[in-house]
C-alpha atoms as a PDB file:
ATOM      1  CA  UNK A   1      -7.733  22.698  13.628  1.00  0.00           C
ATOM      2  CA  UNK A   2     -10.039  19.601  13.179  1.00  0.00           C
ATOM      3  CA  UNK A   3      -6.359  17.393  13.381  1.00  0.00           C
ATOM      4  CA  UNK A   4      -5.999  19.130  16.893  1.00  0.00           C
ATOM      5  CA  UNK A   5      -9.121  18.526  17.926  1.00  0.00           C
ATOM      6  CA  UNK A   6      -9.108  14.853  16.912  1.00  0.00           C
ATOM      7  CA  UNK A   7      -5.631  14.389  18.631  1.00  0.00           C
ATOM      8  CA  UNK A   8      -7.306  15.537  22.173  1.00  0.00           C
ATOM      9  CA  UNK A   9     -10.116  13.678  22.024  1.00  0.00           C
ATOM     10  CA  UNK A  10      -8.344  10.157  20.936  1.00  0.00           C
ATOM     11  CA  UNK A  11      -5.447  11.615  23.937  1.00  0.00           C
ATOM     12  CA  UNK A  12      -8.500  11.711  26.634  1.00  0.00           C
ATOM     13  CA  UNK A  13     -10.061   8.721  25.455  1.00  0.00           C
ATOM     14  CA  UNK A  14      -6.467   6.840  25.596  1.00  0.00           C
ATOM     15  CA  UNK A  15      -5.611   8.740  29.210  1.00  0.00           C
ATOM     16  CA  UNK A  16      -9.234   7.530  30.761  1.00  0.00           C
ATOM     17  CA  UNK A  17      -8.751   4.666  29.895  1.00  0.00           C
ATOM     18  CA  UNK A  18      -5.646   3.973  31.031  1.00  0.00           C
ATOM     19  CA  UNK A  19      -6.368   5.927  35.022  1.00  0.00           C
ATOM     20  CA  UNK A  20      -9.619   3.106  34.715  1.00  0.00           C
ATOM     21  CA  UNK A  21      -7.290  -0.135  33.855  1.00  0.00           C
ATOM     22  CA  UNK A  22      -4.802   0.996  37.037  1.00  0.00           C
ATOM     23  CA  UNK A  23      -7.757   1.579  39.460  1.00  0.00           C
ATOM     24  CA  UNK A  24      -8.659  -2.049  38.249  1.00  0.00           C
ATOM     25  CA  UNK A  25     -11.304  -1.838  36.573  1.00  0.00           C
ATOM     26  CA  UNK A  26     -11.553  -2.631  32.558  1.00  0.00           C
ATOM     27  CA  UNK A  27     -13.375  -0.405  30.452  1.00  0.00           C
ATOM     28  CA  UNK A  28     -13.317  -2.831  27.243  1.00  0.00           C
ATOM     29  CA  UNK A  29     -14.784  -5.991  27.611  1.00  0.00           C
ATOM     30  CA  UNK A  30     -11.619  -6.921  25.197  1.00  0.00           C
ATOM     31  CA  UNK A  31      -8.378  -8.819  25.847  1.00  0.00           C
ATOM     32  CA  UNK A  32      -5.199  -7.374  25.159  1.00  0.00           C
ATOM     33  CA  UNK A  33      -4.882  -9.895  22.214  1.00  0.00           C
ATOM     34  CA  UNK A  34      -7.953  -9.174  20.607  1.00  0.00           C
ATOM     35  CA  UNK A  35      -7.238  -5.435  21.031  1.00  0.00           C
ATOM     36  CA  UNK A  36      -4.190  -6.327  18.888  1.00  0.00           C
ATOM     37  CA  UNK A  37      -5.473  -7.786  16.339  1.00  0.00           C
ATOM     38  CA  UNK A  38      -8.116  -5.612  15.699  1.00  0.00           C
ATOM     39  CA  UNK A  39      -6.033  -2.682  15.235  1.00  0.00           C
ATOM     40  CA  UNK A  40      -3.209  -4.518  13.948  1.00  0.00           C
ATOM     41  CA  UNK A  41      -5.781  -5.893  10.745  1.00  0.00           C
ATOM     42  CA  UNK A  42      -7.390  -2.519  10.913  1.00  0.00           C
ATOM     43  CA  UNK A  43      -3.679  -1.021   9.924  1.00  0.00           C
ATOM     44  CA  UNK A  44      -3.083  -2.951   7.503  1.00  0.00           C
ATOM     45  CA  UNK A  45      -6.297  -2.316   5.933  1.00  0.00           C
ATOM     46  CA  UNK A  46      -5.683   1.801   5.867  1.00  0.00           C
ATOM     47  CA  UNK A  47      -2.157   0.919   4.902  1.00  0.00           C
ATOM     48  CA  UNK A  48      -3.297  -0.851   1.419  1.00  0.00           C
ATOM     49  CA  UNK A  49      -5.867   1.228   0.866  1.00  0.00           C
ATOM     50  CA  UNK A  50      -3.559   4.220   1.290  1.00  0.00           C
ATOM     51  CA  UNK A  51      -0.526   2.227  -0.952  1.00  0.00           C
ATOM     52  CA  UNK A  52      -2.867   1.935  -3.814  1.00  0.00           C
ATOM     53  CA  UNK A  53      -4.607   4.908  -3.792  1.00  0.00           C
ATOM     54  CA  UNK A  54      -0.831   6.784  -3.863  1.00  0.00           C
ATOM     55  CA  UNK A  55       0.767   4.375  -6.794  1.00  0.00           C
ATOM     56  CA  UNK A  56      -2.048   4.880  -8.790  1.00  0.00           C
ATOM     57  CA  UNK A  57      -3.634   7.532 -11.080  1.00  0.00           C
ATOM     58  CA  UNK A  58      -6.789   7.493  -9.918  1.00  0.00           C
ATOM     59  CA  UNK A  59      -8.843  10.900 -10.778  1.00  0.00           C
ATOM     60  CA  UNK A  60      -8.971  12.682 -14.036  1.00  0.00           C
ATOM     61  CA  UNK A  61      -6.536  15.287 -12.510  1.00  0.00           C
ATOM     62  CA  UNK A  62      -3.691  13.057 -11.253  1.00  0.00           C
ATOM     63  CA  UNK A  63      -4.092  10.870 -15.024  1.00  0.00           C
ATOM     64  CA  UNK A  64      -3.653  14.486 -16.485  1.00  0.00           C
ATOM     65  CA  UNK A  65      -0.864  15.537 -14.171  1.00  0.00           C
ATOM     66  CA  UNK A  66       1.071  12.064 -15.035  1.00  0.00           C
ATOM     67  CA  UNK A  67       1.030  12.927 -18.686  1.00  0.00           C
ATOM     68  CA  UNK A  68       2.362  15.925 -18.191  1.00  0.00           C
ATOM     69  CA  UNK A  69       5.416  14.983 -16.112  1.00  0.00           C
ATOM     70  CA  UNK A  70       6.089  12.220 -18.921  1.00  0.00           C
ATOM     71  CA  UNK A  71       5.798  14.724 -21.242  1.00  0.00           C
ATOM     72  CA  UNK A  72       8.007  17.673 -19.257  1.00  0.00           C
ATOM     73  CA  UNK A  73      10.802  14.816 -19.018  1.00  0.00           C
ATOM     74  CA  UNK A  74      10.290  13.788 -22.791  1.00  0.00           C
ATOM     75  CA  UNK A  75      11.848  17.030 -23.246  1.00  0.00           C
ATOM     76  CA  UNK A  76      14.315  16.948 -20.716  1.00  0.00           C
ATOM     77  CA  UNK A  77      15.589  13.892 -21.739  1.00  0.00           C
ATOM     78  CA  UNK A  78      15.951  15.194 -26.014  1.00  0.00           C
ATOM     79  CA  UNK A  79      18.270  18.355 -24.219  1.00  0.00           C
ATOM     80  CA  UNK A  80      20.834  16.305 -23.022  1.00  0.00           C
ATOM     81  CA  UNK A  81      21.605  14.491 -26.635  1.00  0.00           C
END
C-alpha cells in the first residue's frame, strides 16, 4: 500500500511539474545538466549500496543461513560419489 502511495505522489510531483515547464515557467531553479547529475550520482550511490549489501552476509541471520546452504550442498555433493 505505502509502494502505491509513494508511486502517486512521485507521479503528481513528476506530472506538475512537467504542465509548469510547458506553460513556461521552471519550477527548479536547476538546469537539465545538473538535474542529471544529481540523480545520475545519486543512482549510483543506491546502486553500491544495494550491490554490497546483497553479496554480502551481513546480519547474524543471513551468516547463519550461508552456513547452512554450504552445509545442505556438502551433502549433496557426497550423494553423487
Amino acid at each position: 500500500m505505502k509502494q502505491a502511495i509513494v508511486r502517486l505522489v512521485v507521479l503528481a510531483v513528476l506530472l506538475l511539474n512537467q504542465i509548469l515547464i510547458t506553460l513556461g515557467w521552471n519550477p527548479l531553479p536547476f538546469s537539465e545538466e545538473q538535474i542529471y547529475e544529481g540523480v545520475s550520482s545519486v543512482a549510483v550511490v543506491i546502486m553500491a549500496i544495494y550491490s554490497w549489501w546483497k553479496n554480502n552476509n551481513i546480519t547474524k541471520e543471513a551468516q547463519q543461513a550461508h552456513k547452512h546452504m554450504l552445509a545442505l550442498k556438502s551433502k549433496k555433493g557426497n550423494r553423487r560419489g
